[in-house]
Protein backbone atom coordinates (compact mmCIF):
# COMPACT_ATOMS: atom_id res chain seq x y z
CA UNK A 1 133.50 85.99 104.13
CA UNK A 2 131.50 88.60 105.77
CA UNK A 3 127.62 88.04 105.13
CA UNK A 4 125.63 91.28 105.30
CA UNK A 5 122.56 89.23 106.78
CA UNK A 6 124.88 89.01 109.68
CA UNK A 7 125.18 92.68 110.36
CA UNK A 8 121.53 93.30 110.10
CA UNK A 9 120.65 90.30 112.56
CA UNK A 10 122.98 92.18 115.08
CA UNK A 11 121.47 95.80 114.31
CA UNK A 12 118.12 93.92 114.89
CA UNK A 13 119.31 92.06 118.30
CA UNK A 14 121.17 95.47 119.40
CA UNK A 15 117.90 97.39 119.32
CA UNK A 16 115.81 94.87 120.52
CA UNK A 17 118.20 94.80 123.93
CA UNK A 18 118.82 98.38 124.47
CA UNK A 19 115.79 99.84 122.14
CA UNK A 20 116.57 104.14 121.38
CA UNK A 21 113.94 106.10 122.52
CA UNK A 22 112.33 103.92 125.35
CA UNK A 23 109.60 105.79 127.11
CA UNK A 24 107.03 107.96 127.66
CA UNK A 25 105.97 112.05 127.53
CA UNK A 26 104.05 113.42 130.26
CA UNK A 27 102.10 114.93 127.74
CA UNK A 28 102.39 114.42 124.38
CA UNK A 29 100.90 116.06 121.39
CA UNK A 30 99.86 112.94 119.62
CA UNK A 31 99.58 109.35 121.11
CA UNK A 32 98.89 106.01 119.81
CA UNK A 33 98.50 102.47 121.25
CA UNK A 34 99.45 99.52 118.46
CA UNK A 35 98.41 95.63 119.02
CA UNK A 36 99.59 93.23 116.69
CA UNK A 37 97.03 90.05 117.60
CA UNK A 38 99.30 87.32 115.56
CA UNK A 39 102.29 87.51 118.28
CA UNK A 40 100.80 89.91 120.75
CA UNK A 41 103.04 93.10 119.93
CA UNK A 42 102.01 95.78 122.08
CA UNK A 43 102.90 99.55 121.73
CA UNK A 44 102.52 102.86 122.52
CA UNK A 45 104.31 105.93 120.94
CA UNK A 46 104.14 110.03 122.25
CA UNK A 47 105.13 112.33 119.35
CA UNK A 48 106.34 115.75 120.17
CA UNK A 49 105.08 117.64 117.11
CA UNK A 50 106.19 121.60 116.06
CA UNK A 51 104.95 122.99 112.73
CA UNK A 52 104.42 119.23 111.32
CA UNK A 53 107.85 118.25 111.95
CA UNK A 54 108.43 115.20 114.65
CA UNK A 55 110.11 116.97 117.16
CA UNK A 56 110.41 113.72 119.59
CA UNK A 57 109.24 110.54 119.94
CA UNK A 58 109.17 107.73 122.39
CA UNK A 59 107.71 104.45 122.80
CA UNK A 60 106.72 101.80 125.37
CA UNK A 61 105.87 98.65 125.23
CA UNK A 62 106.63 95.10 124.56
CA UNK A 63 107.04 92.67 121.88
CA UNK A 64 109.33 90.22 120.41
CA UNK A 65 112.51 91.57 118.65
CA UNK A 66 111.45 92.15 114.93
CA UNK A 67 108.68 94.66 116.33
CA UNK A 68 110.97 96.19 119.61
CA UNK A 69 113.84 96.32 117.25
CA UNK A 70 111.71 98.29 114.15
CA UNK A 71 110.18 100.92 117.03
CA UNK A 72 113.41 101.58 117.99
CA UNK A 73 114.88 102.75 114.73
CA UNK A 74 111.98 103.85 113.33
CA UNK A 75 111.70 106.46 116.18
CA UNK A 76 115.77 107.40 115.26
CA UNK A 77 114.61 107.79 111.87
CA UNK A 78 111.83 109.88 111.83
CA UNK A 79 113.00 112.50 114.31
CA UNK A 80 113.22 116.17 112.86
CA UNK A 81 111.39 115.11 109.96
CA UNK A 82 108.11 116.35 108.28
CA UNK A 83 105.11 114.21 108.51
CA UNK A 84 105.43 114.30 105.07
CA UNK A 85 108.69 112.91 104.93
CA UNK A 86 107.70 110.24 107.32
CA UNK A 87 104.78 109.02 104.86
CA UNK A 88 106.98 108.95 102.52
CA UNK A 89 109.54 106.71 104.35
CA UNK A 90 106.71 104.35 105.54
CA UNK A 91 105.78 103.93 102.09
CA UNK A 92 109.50 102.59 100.94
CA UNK A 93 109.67 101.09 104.52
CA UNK A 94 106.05 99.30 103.34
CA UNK A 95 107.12 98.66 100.26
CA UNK A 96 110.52 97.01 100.78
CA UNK A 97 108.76 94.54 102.89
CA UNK A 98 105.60 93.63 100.62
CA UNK A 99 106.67 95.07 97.17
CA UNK A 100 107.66 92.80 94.34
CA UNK A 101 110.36 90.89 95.22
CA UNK A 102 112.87 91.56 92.42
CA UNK A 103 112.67 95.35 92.66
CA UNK A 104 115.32 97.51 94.37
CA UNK A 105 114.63 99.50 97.32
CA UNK A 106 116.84 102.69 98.36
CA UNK A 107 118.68 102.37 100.83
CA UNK A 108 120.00 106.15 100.76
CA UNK A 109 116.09 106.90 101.25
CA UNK A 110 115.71 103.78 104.25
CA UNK A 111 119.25 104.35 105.56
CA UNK A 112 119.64 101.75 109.17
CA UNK A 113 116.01 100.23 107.79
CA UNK A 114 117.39 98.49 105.45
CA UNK A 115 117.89 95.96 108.19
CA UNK A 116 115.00 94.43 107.71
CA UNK A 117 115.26 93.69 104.24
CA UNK A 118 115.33 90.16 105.14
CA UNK A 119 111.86 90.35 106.66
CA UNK A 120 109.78 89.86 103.53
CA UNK A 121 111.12 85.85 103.37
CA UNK A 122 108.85 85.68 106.59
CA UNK A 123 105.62 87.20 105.57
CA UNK A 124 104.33 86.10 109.82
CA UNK A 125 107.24 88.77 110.70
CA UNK A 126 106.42 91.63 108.13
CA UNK A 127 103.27 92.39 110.47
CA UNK A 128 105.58 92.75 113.33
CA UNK A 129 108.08 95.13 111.25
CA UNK A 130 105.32 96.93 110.06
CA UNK A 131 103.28 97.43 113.43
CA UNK A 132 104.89 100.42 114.88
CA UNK A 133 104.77 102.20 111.69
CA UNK A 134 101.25 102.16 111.28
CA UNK A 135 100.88 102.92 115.21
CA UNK A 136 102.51 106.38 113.98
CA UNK A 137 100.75 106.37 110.98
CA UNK A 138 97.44 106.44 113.73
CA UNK A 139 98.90 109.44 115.78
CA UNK A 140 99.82 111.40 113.18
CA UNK A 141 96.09 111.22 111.89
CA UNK A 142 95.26 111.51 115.64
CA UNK A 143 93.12 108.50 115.42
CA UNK A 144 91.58 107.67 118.56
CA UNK A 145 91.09 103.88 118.13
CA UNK A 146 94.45 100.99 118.51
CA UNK A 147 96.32 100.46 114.90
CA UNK A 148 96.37 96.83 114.21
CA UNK A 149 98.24 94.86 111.28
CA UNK A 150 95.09 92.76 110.29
C-alpha cells in the first residue's frame, strides 16, 4: 500500500542532497544570516527584490536535512511572489507545524510544503523547519541582527 509519509521522506531527502537554489548573489538587495543553536543550523539567504515581489533567492549554508531540505523549497516557493504573499505562506507554513493538531491545513495554499506535515510529531525538528523561514522573515524586514528559533 503506498504510504504518503513515504513520498514526503523522499521529497525531504531529495532536497536535502541536491538543495534548489544553492548559493549566493554578488549583491543582493536583502540578506540574512539564520542560526538555529539546538542542532547548529546555519544559513544565509540573498533576495533579489523588484517592486516587493521576490524576484530571486538563494541560500548557503549548512544544516541537517529537515532545515537544508525546508530552504530549499521554501526558496522554490516563494519566488515571483509578493512579500505579502510570502507572510502569508509562512503563516500556514507556521501554523501547520505548531497549530492545533486536529485542524486542516491547505495544501492548495502550501503546495510541495506540505512535506513537512509530519514535522509537528517532533516538536526538536519544527525549529529546524521553521529556521529558514524566519531567516527571510529577517531580510525582508532588513533586520540587521541573525534570526534565531529560540
Amino acid at each position: 500500500m503506498f504510504d504518503l509519509r513515504d513520498l514526503y521522506q523522499e521529497v525531504i531527502l531529495d532536497h536535502n542532497k541536491r538543495p534548489r537554489n544553492f548559493g549566493q548573489f554578488a549583491q543582493p538587495d536583502r540578506r540574512a544570516e539564520g542560526y538555529n543553536p539546538l542542532c547548529g543550523d546555519k544559513l544565509t539567504l540573498h533576495l533579489a527584490l523588484e517592486d516587493d515581489v521576490i524576484r530571486d533567492i538563494v541560500f548557503k549554508g549548512s544544516g541537517c536535512a529537515i532545515s537544508t531540505a525546508s530552504a530549499s523549497l521554501m526558496t522554490e516557493s516563494v519566488k515571483g511572489k509578493t512579500l505579502d504573499e510570502v507572510r502569508t505562506l509562512f503563516a500556514n507554513f507556521q501554523g501547520m507545524l505548531t497549530g492545533d493538531a486536529e485542524a486542516d491545513f491547505d495544501t492548495d495554499v502550501l503546495g510541495k510544503l506540505s512535506v513537512f506535515s509530519g514535522v509537528r510529531a517532533y516538536p526538536a525538528r519544527v525549529k529546524c523547519a521553521v529556521l529558514a523561514w524566519h531567516t527571510l522573515q529577517a531580510a525582508i524586514e532588513a533586520k540587521n541582527k541573525v534570526a534565531t528559533t529560540e
